[in-house]
Protein backbone atom coordinates (compact mmCIF):
# COMPACT_ATOMS: atom_id res chain seq x y z
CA UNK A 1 -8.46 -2.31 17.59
CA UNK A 2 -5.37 -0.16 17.72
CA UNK A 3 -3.68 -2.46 20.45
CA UNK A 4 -0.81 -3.60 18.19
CA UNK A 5 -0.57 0.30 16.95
CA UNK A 6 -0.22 1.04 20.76
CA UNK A 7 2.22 -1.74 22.10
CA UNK A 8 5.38 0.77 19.93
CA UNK A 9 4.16 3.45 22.87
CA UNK A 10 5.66 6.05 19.99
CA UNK A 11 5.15 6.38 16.42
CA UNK A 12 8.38 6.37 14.04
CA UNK A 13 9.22 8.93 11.97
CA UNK A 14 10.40 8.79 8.69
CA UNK A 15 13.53 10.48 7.24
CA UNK A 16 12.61 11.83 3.30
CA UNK A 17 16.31 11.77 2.18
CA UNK A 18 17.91 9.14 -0.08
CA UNK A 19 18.98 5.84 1.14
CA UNK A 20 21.71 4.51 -1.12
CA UNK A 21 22.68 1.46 1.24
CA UNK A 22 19.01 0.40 0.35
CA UNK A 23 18.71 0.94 -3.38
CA UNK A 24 22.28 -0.19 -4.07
CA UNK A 25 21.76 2.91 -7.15
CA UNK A 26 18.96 0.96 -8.38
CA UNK A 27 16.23 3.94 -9.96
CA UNK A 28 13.50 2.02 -9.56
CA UNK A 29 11.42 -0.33 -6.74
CA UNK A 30 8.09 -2.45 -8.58
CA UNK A 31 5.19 -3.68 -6.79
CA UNK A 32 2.26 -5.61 -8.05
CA UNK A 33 -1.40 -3.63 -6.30
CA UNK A 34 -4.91 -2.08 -6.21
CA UNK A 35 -5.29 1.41 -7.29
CA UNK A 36 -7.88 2.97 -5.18
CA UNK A 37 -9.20 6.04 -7.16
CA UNK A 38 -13.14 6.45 -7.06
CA UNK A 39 -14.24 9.72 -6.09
CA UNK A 40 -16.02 8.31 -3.05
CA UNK A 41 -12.58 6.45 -1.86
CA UNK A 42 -10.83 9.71 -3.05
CA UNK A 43 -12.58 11.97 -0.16
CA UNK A 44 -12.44 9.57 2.19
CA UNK A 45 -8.97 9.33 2.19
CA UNK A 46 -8.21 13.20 1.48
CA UNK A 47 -10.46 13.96 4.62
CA UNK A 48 -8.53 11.84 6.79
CA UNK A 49 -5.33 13.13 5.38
CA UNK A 50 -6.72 16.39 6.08
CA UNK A 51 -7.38 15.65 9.65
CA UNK A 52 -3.68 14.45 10.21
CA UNK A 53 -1.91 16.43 8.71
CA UNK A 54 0.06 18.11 11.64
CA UNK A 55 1.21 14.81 12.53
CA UNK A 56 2.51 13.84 9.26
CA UNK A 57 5.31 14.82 6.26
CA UNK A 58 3.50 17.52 3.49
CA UNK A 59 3.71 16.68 0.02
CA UNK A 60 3.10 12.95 0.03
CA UNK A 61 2.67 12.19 -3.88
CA UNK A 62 1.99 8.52 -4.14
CA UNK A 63 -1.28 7.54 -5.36
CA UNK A 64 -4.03 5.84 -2.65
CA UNK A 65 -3.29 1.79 -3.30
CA UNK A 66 -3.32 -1.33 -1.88
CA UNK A 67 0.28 -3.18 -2.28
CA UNK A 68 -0.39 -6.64 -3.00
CA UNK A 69 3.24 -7.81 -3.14
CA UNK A 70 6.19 -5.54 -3.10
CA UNK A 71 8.30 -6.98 -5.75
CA UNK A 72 11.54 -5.67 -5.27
CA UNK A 73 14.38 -3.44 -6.55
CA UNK A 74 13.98 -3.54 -10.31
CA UNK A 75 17.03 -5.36 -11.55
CA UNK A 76 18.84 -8.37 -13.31
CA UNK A 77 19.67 -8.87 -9.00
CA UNK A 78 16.77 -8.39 -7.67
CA UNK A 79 13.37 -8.13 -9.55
CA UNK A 80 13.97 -9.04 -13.52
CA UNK A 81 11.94 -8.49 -16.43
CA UNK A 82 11.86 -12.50 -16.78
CA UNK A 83 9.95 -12.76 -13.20
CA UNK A 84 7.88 -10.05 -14.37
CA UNK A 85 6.81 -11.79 -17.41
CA UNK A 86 6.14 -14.87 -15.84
CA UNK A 87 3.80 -13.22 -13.14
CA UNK A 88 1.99 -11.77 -16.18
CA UNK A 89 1.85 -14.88 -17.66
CA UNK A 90 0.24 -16.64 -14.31
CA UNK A 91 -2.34 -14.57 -13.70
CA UNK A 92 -3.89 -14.06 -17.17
CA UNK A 93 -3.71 -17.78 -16.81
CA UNK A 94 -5.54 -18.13 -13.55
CA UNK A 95 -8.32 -15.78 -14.96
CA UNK A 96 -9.05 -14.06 -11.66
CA UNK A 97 -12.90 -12.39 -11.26
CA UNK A 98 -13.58 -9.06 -10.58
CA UNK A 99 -14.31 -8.79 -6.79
CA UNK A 100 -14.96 -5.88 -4.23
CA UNK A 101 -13.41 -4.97 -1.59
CA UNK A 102 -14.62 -2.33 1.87
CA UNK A 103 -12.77 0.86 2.42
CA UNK A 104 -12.71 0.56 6.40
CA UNK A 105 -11.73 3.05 9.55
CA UNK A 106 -8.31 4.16 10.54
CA UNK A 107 -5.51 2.28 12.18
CA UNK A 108 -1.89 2.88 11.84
CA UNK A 109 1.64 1.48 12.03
CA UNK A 110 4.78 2.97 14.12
CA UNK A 111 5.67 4.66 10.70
CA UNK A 112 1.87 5.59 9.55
CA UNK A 113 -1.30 5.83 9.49
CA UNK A 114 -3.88 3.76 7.01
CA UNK A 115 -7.15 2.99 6.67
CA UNK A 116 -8.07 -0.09 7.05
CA UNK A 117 -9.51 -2.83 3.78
CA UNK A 118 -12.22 -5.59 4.60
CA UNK A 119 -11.63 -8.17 2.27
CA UNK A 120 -14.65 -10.84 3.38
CA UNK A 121 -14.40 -13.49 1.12
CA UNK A 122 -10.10 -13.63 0.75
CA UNK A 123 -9.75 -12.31 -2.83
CA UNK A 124 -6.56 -10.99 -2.16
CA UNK A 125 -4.98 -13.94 -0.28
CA UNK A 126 -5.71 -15.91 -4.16
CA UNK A 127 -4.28 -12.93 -5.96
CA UNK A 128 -0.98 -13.13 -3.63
CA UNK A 129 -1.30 -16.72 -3.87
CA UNK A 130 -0.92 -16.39 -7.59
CA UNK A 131 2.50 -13.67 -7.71
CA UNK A 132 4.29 -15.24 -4.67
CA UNK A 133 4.25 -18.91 -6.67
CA UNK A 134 6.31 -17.40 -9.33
CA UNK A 135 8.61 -15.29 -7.16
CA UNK A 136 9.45 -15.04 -3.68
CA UNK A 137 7.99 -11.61 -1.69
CA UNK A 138 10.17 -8.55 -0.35
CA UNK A 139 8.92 -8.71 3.27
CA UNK A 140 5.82 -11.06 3.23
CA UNK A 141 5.31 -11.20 6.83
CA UNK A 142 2.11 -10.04 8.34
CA UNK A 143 0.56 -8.95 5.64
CA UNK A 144 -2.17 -6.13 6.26
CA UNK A 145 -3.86 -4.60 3.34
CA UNK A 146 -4.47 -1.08 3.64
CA UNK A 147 -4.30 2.38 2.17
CA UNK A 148 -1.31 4.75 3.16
CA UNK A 149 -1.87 8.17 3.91
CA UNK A 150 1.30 9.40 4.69
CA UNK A 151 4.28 9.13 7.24
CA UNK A 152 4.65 10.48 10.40
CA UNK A 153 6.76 13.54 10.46
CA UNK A 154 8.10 13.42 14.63
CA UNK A 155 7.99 10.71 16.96
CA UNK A 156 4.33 10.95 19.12
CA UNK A 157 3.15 9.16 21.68
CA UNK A 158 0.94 6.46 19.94
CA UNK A 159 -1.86 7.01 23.08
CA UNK A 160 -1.69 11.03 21.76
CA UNK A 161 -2.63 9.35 17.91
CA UNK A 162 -5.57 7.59 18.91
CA UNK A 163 -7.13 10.29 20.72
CA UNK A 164 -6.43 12.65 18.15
CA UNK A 165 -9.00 10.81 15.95
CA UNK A 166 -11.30 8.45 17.25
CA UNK A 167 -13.99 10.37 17.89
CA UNK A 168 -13.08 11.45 13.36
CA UNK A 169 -14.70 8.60 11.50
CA UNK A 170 -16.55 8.39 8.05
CA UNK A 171 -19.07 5.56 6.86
CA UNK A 172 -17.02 2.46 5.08
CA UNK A 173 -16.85 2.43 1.33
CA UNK A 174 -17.07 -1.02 -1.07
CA UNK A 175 -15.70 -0.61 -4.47
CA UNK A 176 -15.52 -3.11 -7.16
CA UNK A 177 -11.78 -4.36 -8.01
CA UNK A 178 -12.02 -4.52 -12.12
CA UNK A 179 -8.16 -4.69 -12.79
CA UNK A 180 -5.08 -5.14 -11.01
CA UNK A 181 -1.52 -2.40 -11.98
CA UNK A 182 2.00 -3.22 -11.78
CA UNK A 183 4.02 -0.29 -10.75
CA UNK A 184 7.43 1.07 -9.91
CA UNK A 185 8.33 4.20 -7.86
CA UNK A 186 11.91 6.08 -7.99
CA UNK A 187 13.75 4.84 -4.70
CA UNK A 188 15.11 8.20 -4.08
CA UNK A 189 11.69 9.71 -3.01
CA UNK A 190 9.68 7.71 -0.21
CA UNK A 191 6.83 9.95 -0.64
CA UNK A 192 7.53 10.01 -4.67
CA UNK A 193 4.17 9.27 -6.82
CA UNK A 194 4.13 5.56 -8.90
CA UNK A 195 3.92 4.91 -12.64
CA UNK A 196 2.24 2.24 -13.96
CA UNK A 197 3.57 -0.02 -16.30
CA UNK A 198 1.35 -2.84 -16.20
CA UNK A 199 -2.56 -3.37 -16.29
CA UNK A 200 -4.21 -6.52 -15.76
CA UNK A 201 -8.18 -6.78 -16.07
CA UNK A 202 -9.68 -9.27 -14.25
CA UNK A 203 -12.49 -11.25 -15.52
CA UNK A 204 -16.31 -10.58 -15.05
């Protein structure tokens, strides 16, 4: 389960300071996802958090979500209003049905830890499907949905991780996915919290 976690030997930690060879001065990255924000999901992911903590940064803001697609820098350059509109326009056209979705067990990446989302019947694959047909994805390889819950603050030894919390586990969650958000966060602040500009319900 965490073998791919495990072949990094360390975990990587993340610098919070500004990376202005990244954002190019651009305010703003946008990316199309899943807001996760039933009380039930809520704890879960607060009492793993919780559980963490000394491993990770404090004061991670952004709200618990599933990225879809990560969009891009928001610019004429990069990621345009004109793209935006036209993903808009696709998937009110492909009238998408509300579908649900399993709020799984931990794993993590070399930069940090997630919990893991069971999606049995491939919604999310036909939502992608749907946004990467109008515009070309910022890093679309290996795509693993999941829920963020924070970075790693010092490099560990992945093996130290793992034992740290498997024997922590709490029962899996399935919530119902009734609308999908477009969002942008301010590129200066990694752990910054998102805005939402853009709600799309999803049929019944």
């Amino acid at each position: 389960m965490f073998s791919k976690f495990l072949e990094s030997n360390t975990t990587y930690p993340i610098q919070l300071q500004d990376f202005p060879t990244w954002h190019k001065g651009i305010k703003y990255f946008g990316f199309w996802a899943i807001e996760v924000s039933s009380s039930t999901c809520e704890h879960k992911i607060k009492s793993y958090q919780n559980h963490l903590s000394s491993f990770l940064h404090p004061n991670y803001l952004r709200q618990a979500h599933i990225t879809l697609v990560a969009s891009g820098l928001l610019s004429d350059e990069y990621f345009s209003e004109d793209l935006l509109k036209r993903q808009i326009e696709k998937l009110e056209i492909s009238d998408i049905k509300q579908f649900s979705l399993k709020l799984k067990g931990w794993n993590s990446f070399s930069t940090c830890p997630y919990l893991a989302i069971e999606d049995s019947f491939s919604n999310l694959d036909s939502v992608r499907k749907v946004l990467n047909n109008t515009s070309e994805e910022v890093d679309a390889a290996d795509y693993t949905p999941h829920v963020t819950l924070g970075f790693y603050n010092e490099e560990y030894k992945s093996l130290e991780i793992v034992k740290n919390i498997s024997d922590f586990s709490l029962p899996d969650i399935e919530f119902k996915v009734e609308k999908i958000v477009f969002a942008q966060y301010e590129t200066k602040d990694i752990q910054g919290p998102y805005e939402v500009l853009h709600r799309i319900k999803l049929s019944k």
